[in-house]
N, C-alpha and C. Protein backbone atom coordinates (compact mmCIF):
# COMPACT_ATOMS: atom_id res chain seq x y z
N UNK A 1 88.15 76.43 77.63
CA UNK A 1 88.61 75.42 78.56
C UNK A 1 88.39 75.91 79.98
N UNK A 2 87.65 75.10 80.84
CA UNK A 2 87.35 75.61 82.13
C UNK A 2 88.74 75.35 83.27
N UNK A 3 89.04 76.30 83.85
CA UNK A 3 89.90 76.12 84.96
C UNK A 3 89.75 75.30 86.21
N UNK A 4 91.05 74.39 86.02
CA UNK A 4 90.84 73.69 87.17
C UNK A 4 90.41 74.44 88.81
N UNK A 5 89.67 74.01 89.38
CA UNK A 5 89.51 74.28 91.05
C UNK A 5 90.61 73.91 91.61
N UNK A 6 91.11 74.33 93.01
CA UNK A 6 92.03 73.64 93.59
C UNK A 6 91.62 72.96 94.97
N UNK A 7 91.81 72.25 95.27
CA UNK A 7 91.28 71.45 96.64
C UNK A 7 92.00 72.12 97.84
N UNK A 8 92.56 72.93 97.83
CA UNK A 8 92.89 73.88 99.05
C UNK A 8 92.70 75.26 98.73
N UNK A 9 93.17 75.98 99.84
CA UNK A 9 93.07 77.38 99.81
C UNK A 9 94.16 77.85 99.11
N UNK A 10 94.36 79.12 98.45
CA UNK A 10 95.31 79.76 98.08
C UNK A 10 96.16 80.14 99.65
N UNK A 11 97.73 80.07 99.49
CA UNK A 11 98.61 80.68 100.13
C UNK A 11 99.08 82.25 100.34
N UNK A 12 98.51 83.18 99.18
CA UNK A 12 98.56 84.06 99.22
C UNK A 12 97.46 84.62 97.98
N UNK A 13 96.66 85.71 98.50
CA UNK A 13 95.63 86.17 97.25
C UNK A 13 95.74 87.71 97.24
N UNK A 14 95.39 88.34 95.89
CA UNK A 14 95.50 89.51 95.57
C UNK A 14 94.15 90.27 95.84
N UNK A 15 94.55 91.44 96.81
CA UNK A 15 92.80 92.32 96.88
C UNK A 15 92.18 92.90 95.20
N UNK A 16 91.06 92.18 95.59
CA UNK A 16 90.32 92.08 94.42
C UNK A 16 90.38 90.97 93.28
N UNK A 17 91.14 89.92 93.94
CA UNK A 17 90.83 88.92 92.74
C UNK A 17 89.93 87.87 93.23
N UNK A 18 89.23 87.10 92.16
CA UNK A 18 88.10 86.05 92.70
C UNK A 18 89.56 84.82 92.82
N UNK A 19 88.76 84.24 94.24
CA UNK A 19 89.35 82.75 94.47
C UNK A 19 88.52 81.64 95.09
N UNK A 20 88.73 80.53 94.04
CA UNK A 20 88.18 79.31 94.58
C UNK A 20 88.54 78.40 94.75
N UNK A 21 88.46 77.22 95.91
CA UNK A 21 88.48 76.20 95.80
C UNK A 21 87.90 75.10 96.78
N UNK A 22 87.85 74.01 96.38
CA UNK A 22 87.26 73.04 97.14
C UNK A 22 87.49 72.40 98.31
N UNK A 23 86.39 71.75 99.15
CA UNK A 23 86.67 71.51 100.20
C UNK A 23 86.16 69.95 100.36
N UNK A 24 87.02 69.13 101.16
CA UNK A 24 86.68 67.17 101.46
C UNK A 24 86.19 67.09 103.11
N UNK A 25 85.15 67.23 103.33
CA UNK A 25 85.50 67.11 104.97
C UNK A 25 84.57 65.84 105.33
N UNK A 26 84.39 64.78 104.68
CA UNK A 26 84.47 63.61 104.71
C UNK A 26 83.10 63.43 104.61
N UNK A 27 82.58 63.05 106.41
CA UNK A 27 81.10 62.66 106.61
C UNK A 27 80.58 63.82 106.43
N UNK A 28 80.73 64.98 106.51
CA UNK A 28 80.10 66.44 106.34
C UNK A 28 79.80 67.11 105.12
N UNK A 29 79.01 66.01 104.56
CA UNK A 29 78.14 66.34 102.78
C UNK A 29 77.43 67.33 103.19
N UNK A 30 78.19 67.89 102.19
CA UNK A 30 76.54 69.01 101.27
C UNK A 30 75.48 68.46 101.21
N UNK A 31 75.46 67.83 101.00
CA UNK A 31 73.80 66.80 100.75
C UNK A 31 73.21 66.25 101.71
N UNK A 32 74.04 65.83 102.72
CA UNK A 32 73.54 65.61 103.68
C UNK A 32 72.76 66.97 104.72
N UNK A 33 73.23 68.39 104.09
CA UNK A 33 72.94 69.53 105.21
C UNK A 33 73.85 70.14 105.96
N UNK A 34 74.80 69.73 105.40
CA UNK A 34 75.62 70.38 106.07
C UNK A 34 76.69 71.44 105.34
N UNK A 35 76.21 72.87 106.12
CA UNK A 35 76.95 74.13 105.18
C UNK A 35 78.78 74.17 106.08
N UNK A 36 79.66 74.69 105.22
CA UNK A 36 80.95 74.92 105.64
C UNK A 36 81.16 76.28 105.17
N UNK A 37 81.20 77.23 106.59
CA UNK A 37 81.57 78.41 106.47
C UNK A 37 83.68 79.15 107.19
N UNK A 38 84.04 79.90 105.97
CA UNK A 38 85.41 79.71 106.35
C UNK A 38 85.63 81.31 106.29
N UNK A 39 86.55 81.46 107.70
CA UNK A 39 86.29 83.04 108.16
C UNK A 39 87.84 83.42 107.97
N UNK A 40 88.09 84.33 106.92
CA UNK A 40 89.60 84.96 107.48
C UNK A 40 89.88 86.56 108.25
N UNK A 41 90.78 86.20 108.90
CA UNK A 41 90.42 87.13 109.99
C UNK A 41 92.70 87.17 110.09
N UNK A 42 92.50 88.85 110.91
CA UNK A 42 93.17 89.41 111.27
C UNK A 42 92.70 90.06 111.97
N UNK A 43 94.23 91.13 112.84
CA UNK A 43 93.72 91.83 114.33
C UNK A 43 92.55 92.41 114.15
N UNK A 44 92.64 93.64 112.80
CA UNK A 44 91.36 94.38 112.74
C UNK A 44 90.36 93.81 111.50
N UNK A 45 90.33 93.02 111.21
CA UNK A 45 89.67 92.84 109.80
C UNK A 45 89.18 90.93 110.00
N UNK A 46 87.89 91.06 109.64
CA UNK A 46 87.25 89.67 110.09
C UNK A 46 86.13 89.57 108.64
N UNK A 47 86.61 88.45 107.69
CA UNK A 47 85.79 88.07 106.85
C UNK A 47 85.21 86.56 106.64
N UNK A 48 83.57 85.92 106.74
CA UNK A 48 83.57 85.02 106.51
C UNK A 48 82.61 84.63 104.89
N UNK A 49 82.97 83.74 104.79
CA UNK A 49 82.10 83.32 103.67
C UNK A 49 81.35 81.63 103.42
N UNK A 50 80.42 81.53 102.98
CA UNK A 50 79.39 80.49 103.09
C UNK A 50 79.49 79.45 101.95
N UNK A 51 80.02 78.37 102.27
CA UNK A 51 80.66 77.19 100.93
C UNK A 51 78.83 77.14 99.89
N UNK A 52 79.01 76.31 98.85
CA UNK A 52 77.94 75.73 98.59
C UNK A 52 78.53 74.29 98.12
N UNK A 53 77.18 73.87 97.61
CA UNK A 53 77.05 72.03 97.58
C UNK A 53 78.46 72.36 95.78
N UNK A 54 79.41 71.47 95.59
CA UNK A 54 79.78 71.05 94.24
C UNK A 54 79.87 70.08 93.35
N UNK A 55 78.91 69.44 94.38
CA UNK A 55 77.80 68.55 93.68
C UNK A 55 78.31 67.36 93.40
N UNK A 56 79.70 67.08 93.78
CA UNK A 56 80.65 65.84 94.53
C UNK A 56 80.95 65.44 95.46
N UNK A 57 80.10 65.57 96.61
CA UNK A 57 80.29 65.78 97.63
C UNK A 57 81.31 66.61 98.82
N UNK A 58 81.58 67.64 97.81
CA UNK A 58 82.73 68.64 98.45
C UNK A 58 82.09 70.10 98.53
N UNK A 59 82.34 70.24 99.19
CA UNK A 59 82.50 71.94 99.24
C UNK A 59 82.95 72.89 98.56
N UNK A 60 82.67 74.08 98.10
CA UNK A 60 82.67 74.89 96.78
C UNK A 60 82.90 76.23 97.69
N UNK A 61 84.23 76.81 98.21
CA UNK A 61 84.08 78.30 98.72
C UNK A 61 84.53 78.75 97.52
N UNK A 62 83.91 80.14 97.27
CA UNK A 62 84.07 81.19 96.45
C UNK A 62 84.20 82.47 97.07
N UNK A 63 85.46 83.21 96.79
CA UNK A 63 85.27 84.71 97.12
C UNK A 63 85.68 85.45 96.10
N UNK A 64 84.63 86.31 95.94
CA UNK A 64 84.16 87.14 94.63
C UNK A 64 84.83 88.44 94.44
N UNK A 65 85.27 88.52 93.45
CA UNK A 65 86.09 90.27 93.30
C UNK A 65 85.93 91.29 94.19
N UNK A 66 84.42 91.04 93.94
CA UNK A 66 84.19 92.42 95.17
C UNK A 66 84.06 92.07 96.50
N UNK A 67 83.86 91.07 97.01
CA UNK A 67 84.16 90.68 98.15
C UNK A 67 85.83 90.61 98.64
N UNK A 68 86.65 90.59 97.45
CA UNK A 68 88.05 90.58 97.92
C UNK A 68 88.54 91.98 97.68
N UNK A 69 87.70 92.67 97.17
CA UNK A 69 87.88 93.80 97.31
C UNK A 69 87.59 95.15 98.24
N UNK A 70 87.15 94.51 98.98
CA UNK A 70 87.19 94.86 100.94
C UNK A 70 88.21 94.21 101.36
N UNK A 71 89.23 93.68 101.14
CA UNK A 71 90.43 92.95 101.90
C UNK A 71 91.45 94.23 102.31
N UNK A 72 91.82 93.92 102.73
CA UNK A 72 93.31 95.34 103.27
C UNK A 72 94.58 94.00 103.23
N UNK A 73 95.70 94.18 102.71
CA UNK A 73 96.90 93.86 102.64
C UNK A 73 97.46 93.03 104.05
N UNK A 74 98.06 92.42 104.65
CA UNK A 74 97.97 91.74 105.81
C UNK A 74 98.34 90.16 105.66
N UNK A 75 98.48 89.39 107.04
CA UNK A 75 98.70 88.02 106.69
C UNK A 75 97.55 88.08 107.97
N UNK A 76 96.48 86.87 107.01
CA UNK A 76 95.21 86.66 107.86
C UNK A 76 95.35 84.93 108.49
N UNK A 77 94.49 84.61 109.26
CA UNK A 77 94.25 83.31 109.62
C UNK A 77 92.84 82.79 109.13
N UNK A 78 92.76 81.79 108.14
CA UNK A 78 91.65 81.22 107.68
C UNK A 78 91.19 80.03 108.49
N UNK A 79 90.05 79.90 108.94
CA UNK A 79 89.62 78.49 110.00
C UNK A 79 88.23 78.21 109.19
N UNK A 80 87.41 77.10 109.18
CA UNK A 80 86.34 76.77 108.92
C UNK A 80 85.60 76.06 110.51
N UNK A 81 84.32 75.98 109.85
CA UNK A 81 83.05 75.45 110.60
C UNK A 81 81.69 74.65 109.97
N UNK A 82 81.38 73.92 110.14
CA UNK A 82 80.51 73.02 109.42
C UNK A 82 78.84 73.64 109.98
N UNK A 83 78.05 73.32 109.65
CA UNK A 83 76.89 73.26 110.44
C UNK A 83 75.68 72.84 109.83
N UNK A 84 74.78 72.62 110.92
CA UNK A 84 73.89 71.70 109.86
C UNK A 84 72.59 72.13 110.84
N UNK A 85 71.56 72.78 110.26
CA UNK A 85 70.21 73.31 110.97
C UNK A 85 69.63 72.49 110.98
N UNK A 86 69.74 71.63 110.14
CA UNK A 86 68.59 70.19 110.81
C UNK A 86 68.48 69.55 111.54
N UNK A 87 69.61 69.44 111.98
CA UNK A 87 70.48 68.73 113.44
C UNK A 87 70.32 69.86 114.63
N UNK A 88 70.66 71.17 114.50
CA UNK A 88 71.21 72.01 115.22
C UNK A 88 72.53 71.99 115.64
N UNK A 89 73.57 71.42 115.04
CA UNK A 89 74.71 71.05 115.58
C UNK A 89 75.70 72.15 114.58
N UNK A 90 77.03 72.55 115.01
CA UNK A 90 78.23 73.16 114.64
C UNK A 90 79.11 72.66 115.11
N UNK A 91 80.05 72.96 114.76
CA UNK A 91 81.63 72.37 114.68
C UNK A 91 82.75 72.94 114.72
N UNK A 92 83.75 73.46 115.06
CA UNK A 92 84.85 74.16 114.78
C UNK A 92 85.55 72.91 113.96
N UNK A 93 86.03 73.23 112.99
CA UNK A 93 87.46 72.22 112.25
C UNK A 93 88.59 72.45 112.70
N UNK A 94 88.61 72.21 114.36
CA UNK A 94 90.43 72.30 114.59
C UNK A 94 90.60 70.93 115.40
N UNK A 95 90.31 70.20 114.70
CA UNK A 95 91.27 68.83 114.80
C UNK A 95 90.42 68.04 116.51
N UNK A 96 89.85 68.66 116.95
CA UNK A 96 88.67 68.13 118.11
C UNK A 96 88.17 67.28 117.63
N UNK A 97 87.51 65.92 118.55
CA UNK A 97 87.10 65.04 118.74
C UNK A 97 86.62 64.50 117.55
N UNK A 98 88.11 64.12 116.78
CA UNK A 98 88.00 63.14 115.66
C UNK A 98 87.40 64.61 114.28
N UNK A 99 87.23 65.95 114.44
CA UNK A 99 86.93 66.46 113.29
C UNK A 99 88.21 66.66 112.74
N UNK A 100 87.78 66.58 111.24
CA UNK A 100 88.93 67.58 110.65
C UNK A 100 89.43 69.06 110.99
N UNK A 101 90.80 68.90 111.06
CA UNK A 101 91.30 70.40 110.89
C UNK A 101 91.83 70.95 110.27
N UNK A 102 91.08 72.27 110.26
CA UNK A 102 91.17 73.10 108.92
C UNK A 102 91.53 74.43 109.36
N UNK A 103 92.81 74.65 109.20
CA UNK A 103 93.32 76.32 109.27
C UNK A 103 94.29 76.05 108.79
N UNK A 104 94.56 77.70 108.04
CA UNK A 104 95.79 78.28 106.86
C UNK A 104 95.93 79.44 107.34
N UNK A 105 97.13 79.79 106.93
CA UNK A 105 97.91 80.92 106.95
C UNK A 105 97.53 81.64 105.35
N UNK A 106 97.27 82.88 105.57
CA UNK A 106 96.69 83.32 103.86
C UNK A 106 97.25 84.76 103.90
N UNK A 107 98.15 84.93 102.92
CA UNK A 107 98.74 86.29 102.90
C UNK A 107 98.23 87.09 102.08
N UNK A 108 97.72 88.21 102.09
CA UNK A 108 97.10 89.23 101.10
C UNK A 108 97.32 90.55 100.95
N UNK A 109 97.72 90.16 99.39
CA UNK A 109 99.01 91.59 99.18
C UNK A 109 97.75 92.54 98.08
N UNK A 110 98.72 93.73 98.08
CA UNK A 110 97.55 95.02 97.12
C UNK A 110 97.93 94.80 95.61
N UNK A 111 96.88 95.47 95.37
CA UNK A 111 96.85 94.70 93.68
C UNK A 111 97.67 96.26 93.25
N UNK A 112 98.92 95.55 92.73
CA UNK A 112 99.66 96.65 92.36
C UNK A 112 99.23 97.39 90.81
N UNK A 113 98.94 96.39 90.21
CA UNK A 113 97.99 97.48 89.02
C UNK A 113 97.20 98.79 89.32
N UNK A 114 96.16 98.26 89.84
CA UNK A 114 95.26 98.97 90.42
C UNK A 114 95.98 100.23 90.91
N UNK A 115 96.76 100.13 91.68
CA UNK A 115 97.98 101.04 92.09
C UNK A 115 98.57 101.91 91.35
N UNK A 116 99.09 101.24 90.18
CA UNK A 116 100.11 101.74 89.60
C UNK A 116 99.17 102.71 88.74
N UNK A 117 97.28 102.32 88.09
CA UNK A 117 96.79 102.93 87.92
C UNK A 117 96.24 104.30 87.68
N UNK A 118 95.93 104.64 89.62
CA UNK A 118 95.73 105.47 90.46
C UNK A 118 96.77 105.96 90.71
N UNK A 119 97.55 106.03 90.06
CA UNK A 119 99.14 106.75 90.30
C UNK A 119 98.46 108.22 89.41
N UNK A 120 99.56 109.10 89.56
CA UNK A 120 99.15 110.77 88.58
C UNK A 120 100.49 110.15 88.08
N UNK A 121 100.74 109.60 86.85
CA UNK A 121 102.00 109.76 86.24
C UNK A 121 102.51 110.54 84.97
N UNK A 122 102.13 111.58 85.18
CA UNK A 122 102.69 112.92 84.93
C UNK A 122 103.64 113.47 85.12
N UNK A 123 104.72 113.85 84.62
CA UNK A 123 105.81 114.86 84.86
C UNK A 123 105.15 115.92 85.93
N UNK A 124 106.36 116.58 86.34
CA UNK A 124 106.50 117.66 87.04
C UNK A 124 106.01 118.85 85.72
N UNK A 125 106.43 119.06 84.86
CA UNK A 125 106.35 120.00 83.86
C UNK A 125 105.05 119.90 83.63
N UNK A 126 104.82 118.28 83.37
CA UNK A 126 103.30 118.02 82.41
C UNK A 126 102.07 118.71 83.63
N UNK A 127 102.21 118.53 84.93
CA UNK A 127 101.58 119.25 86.03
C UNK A 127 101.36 120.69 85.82
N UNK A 128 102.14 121.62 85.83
CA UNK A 128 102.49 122.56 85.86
C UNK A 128 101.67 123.01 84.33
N UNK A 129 101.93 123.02 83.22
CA UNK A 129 101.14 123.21 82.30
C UNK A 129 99.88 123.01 82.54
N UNK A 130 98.99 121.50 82.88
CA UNK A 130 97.88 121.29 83.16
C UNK A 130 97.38 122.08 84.24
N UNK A 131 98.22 122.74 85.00
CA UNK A 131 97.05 123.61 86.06
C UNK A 131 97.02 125.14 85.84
N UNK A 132 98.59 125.45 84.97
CA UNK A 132 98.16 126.65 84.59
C UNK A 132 97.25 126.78 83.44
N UNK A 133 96.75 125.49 82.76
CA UNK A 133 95.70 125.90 81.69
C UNK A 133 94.51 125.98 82.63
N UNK A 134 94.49 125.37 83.65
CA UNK A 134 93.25 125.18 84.81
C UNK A 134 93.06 126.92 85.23
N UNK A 135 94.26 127.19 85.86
CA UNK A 135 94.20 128.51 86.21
C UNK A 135 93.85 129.48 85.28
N UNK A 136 94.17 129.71 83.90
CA UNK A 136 93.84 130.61 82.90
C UNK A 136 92.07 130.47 83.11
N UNK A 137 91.64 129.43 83.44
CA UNK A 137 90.29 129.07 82.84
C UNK A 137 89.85 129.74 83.85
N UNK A 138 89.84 129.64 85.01
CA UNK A 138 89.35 129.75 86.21
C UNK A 138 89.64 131.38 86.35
N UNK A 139 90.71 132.08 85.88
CA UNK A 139 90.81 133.51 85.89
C UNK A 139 89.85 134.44 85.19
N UNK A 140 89.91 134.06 84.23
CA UNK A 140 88.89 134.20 82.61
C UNK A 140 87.24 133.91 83.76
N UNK A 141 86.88 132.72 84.23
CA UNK A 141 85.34 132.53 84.72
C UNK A 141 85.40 133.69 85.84
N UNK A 142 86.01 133.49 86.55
CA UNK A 142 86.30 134.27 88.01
C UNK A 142 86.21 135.30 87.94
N UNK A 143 86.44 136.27 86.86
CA UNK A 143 86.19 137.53 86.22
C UNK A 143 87.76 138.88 87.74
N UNK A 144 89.21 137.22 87.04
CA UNK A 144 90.35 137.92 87.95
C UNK A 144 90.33 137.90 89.58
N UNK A 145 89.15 136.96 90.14
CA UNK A 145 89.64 136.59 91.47
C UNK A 145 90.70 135.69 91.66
N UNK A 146 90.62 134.71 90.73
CA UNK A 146 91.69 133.21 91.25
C UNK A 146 92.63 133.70 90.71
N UNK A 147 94.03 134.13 90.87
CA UNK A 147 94.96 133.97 89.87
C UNK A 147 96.33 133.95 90.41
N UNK A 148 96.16 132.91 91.63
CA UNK A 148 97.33 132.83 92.31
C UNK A 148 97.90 131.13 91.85
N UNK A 149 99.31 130.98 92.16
CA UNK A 149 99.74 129.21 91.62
C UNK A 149 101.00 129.02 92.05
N UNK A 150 101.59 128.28 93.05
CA UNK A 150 102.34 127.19 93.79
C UNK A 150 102.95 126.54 92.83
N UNK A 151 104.73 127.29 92.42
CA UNK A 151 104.79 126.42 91.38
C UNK A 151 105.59 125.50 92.10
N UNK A 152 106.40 123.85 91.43
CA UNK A 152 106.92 122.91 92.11
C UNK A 152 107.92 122.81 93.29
N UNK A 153 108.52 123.83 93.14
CA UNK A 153 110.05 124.52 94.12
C UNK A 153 109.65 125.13 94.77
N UNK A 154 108.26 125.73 95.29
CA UNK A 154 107.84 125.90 95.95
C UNK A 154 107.10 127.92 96.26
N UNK A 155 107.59 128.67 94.84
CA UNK A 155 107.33 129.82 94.63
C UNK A 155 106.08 130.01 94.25
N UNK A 156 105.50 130.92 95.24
CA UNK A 156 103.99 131.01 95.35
C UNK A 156 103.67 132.63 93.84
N UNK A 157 103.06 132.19 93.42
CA UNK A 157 102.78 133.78 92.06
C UNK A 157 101.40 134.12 91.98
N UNK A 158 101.20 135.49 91.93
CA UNK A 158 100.17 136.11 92.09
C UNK A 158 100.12 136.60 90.44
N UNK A 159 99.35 136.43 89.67
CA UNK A 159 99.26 136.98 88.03
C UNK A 159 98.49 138.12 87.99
N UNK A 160 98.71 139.77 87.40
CA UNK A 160 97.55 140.10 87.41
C UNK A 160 97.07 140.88 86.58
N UNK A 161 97.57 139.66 85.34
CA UNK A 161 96.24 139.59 84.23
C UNK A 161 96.21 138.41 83.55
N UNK A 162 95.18 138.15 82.89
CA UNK A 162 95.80 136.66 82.19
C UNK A 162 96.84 136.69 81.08
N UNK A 163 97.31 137.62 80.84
CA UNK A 163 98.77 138.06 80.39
C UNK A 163 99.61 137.16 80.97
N UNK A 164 99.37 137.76 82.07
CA UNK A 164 100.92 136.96 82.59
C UNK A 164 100.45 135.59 82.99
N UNK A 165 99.27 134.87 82.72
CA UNK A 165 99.53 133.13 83.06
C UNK A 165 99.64 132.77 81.56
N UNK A 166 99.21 133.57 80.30
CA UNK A 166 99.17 133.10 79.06
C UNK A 166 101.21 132.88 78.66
N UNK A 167 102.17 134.13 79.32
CA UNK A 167 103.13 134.01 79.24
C UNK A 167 104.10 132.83 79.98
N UNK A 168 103.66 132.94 81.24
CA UNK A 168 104.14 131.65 81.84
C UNK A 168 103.74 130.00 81.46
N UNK A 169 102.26 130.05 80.82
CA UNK A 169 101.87 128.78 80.14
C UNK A 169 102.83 128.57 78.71
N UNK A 170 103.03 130.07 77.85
CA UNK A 170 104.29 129.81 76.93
C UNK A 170 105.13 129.02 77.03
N UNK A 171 105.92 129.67 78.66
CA UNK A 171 107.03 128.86 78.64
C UNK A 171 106.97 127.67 79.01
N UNK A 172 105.95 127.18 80.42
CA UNK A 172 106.25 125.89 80.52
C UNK A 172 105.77 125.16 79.40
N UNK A 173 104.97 125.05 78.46
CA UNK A 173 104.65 124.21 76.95
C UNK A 173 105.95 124.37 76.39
N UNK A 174 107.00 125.45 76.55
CA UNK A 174 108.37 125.31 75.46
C UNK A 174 108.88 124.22 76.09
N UNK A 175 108.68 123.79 77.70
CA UNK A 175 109.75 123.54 78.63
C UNK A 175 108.92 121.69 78.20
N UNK A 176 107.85 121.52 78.28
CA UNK A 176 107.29 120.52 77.87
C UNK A 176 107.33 119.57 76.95
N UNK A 177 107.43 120.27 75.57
CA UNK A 177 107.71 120.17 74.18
C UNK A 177 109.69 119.57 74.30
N UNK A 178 110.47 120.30 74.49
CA UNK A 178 111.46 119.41 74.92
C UNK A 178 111.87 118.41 75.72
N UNK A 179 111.29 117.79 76.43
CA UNK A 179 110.41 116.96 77.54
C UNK A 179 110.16 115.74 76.85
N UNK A 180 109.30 116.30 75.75
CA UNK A 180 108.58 114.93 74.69
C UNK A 180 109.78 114.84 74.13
N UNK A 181 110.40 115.78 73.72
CA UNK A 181 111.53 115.02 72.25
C UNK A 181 112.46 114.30 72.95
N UNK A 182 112.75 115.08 74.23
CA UNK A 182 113.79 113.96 75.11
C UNK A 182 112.89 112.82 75.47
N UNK A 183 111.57 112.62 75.76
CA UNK A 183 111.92 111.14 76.05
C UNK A 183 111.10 110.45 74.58
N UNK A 184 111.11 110.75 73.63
CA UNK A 184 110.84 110.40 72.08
C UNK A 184 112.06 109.64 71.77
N UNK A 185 113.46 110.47 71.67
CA UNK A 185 114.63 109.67 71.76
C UNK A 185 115.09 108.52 72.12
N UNK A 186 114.60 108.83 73.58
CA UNK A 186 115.00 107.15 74.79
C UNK A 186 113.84 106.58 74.17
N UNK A 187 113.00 106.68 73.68
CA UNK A 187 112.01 105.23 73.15
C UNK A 187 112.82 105.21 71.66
N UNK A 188 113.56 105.73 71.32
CA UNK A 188 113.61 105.71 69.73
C UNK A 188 112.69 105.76 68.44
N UNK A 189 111.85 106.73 69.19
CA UNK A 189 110.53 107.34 68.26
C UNK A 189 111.48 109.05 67.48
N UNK A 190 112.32 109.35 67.76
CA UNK A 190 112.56 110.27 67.02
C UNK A 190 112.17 111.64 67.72
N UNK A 191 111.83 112.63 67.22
CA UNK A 191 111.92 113.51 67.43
C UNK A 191 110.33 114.80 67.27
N UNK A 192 109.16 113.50 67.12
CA UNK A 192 108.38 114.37 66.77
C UNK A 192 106.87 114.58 67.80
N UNK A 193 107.29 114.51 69.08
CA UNK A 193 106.40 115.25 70.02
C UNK A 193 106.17 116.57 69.60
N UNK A 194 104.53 116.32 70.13
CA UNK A 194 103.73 117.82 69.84
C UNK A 194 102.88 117.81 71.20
N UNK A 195 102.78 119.25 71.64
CA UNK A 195 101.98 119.27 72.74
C UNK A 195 100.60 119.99 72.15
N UNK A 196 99.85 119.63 72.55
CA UNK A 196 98.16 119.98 72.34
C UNK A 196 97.75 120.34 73.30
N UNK A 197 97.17 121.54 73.41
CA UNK A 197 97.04 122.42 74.26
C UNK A 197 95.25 122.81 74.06
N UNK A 198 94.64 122.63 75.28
CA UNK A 198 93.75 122.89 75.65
C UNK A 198 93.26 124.57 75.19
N UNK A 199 94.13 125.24 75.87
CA UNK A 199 93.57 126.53 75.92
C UNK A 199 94.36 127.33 74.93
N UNK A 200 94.45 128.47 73.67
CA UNK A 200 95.39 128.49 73.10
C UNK A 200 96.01 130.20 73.88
């Protein structure tokens, strides 16, 4: 089932989603030659885009994922303009000498997925394991240059052998492993987290 178009602009759009809809600006057919270009703009940020014919005599703007995906978060001002190269003539659409006027207020918020995504949502613990397996690796290649690590509270450790990151990776995997069973519980999965470990 194809989705309806809407005959106005959206009131508010998400960076990175496609939006369309149609435009009536009366004597100013597509068919006749005449293109309708509609610019949204804020202090620092200025985007326009170029209608096409929808073959009802209306106007067809489209802005495409990735085109809304250059947007930055903000409340913009949308205006249009007609124009027609055969004529040589343009237009502003703000309500001048008998044209239509055409401006919106268009709010554009961040696509919180995307966000929530690009999040590291990892424990503090689950960190801490993952870089001391990083660090073991990197000690072992390094042949004992790298073997320093910043743990969360802020205690800086110098290891010096991989002894002592194999012992400290012990514990934080013990500290981990109870971690899972506690939050195994709050889902009511029970009790059977296992940590899998990269490096043994």
């Amino acid at each position: 089932m194809a989705l309806s178009i809407p005959t106005s602009p959206p009131s508010s759009m998400t960076v990175g989603s496609t939006a369309k809809w149609t435009v009536d600006l009366g004597d100013f057919l597509p068919a006749d030659g005449w293109i309708l270009t509609v610019t949204l703009a804020k202090a620092d940020k200025q985007f326009t885009f170029a209608a096409t014919d929808n073959g009802d005599g209306t106007h067809l703007v489209t802005i495409s994922k990735t085109a809304a995906a250059s947007f930055t978060s903000g409340r913009y001002r949308l205006t249009g303009a007609v124009e027609s190269s055969g004529l040589g003539e343009r237009y502003v659409l703000n309500g001048e000498g008998g044209r239509p006027f055409y401006e919106f207020d268009v709010e554009i918020r961040k696509d919180a997925q995307a966000e929530i995504a690009g999040l590291d949502q990892r424990t503090t613990i689950e960190k801490v394991v993952d870089d001391l397996e990083a660090l073991l690796l990197l000690h072992e290649q390094s042949a004992g240059h790298v073997s320093s690590y910043s743990f969360p509270d802020g205690r800086a450790t110098v290891f010096q052998s991989p002894h002592g990151i194999s012992e400290a990776l012990r514990y934080w995997r013990g500290r981990r492993q109870v971690e899972i069973r506690a939050e195994n519980m709050k889902r009511g999965t029970g009790n059977r987290g296992m940590i899998k470990s990269r490096l043994s």
